[in-house]
Structure formats: structure tokens, C-alpha cells
C-alpha atoms as a PDB file:
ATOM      1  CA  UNK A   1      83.119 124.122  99.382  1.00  0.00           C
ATOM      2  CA  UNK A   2      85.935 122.891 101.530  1.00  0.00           C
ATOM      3  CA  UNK A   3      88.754 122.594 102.896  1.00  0.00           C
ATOM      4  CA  UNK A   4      90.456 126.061 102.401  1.00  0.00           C
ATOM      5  CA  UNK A   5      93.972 127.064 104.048  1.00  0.00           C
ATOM      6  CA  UNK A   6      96.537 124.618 104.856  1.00  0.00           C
ATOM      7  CA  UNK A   7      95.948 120.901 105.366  1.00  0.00           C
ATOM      8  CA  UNK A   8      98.818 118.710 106.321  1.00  0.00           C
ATOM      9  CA  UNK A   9      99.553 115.604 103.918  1.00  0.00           C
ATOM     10  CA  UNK A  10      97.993 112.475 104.350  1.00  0.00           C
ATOM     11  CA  UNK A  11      95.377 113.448 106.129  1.00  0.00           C
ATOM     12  CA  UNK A  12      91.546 112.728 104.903  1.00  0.00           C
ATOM     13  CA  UNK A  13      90.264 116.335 103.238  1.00  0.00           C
ATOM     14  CA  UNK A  14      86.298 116.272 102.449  1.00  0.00           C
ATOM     15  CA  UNK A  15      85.043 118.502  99.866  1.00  0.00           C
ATOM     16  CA  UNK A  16      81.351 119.314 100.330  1.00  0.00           C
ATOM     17  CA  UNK A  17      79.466 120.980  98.031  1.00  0.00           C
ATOM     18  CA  UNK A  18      76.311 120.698 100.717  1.00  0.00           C
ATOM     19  CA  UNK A  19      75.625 124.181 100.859  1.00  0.00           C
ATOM     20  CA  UNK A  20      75.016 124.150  97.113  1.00  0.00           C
ATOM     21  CA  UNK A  21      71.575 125.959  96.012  1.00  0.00           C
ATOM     22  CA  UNK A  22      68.758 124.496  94.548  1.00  0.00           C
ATOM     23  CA  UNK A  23      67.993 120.656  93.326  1.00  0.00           C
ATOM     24  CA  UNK A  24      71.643 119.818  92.093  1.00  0.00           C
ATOM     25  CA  UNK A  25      71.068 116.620  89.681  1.00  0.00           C
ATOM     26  CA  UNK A  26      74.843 116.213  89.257  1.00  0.00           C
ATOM     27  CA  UNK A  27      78.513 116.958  91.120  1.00  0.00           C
ATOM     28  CA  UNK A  28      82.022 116.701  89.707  1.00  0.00           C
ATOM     29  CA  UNK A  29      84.977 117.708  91.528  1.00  0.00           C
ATOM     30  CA  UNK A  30      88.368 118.111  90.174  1.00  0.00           C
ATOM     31  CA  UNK A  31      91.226 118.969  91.832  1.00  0.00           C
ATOM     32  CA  UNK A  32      94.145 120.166  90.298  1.00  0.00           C
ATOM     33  CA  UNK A  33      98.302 120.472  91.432  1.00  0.00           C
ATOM     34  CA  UNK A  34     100.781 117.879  92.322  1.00  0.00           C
ATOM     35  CA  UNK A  35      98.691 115.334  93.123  1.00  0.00           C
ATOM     36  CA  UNK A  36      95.580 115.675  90.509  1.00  0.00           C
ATOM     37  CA  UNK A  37      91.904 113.767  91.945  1.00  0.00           C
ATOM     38  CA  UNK A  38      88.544 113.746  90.217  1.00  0.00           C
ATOM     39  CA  UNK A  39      85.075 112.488  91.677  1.00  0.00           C
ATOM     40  CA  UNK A  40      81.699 112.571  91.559  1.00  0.00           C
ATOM     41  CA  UNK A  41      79.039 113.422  94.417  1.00  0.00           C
ATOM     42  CA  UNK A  42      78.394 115.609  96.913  1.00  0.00           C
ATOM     43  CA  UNK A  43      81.164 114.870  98.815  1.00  0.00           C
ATOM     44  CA  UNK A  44      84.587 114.020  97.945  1.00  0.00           C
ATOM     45  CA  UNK A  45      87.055 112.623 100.348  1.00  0.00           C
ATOM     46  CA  UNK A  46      90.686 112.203  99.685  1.00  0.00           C
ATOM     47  CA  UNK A  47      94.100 112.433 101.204  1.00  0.00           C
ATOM     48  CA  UNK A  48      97.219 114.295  99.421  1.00  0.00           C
ATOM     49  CA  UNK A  49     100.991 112.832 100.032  1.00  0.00           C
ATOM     50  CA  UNK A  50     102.454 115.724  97.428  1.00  0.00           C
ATOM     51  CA  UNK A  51     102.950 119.195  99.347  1.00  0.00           C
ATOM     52  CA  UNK A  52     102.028 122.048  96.922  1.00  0.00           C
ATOM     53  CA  UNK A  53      98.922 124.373  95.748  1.00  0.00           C
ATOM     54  CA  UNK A  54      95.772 122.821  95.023  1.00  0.00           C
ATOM     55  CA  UNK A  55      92.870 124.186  92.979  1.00  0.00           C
ATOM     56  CA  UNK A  56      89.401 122.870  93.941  1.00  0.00           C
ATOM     57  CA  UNK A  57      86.641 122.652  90.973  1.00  0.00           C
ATOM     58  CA  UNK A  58      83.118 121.879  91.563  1.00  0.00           C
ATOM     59  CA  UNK A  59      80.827 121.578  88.864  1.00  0.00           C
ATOM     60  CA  UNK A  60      76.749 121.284  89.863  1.00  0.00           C
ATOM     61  CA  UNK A  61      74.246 120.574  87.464  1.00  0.00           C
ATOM     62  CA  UNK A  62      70.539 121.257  88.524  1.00  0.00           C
ATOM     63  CA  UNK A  63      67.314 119.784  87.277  1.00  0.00           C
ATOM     64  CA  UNK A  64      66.840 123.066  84.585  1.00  0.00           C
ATOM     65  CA  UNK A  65      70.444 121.757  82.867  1.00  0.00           C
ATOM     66  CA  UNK A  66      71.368 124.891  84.491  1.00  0.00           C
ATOM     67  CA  UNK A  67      75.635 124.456  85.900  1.00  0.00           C
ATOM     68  CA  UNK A  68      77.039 126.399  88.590  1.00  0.00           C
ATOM     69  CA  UNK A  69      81.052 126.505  88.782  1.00  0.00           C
ATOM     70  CA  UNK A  70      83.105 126.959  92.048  1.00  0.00           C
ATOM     71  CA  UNK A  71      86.705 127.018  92.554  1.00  0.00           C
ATOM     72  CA  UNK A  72      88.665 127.929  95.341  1.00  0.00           C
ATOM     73  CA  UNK A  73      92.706 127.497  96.350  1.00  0.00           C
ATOM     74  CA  UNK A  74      94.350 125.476  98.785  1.00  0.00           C
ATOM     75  CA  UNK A  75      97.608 124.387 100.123  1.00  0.00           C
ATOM     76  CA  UNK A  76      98.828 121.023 101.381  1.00  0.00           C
ATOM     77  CA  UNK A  77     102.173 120.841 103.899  1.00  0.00           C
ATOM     78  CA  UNK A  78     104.381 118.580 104.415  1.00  0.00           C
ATOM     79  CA  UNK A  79     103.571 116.437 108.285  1.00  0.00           C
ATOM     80  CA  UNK A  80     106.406 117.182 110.937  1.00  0.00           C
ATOM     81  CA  UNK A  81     107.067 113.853 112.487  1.00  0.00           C
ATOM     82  CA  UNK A  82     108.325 114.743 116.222  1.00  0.00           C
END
């Protein structure tokens, strides 16, 4: 899952859950802090205008009705305009 770090605000961020094992059936992201997004997939693509810490959530499914949960931290800074 991605990103991880620091990403500056308003740029595009793509969360992909590609390197997830086995025959997922199902995704769900949901990302939690100042700026809350949910989606479904296996990629997720959005763009955060509220600095702060982020929480990443990914939920897979697979064809057994087995889930798998990730989560993992990131931060978004504010854009220095020159």
C-alpha cells in the first residue's frame, strides 16, 4: 500500500493495494484525518488540501470470504508557493 511519508497538498496520491496476495474479490479503502476519503478498487486516487496525519485502511476480500486488513500512517504538508 501507498503513499507513505510526506506528500504535499493537492497533489494526486494513489493507493495501490496491487501487491495484495491471492484472488482479492473485493477492495475498500478508507482514509482517515482532516480530510476523511473512502473508495473502492484496487487503486484509489485522491488529492488532500487539509495538512495533517492520515491513516490509510485497506480492506481485501478474497474468493474463500477470507479479509485481509492493512493500515499504514501518513502525513500531508502544506505546498510552499515560491
Amino acid at each position: 500500500m501507498s503513499p507513505s511519508g510526506t506528500v504535499p497538498t493537492g497533489a494526486p496520491v494513489t493507493f495501490d493495494a496491487g501487491a495484495s496476495a491471492g484472488d482479492a474479490t473485493g477492495y475498500e479503502w478508507t482514509i482517515d484525518g482532516p480530510e476523511p476519503a473512502r473508495g473502492t478498487g484496487e487503486t484509489l486516487s485522491v488529492s488532500f488540501s487539509v495538512p495533517g496525519d492520515y491513516s490509510a485502511t485497506l480492506e481485501v476480500e478474497g474468493r474463500n470470504g477470507a479479509a485481509a486488513r492493512t493500515q499504514a500512517g501518513f502525513t500531508v504538508a502544506a505546498t510552499v508557493s515560491a
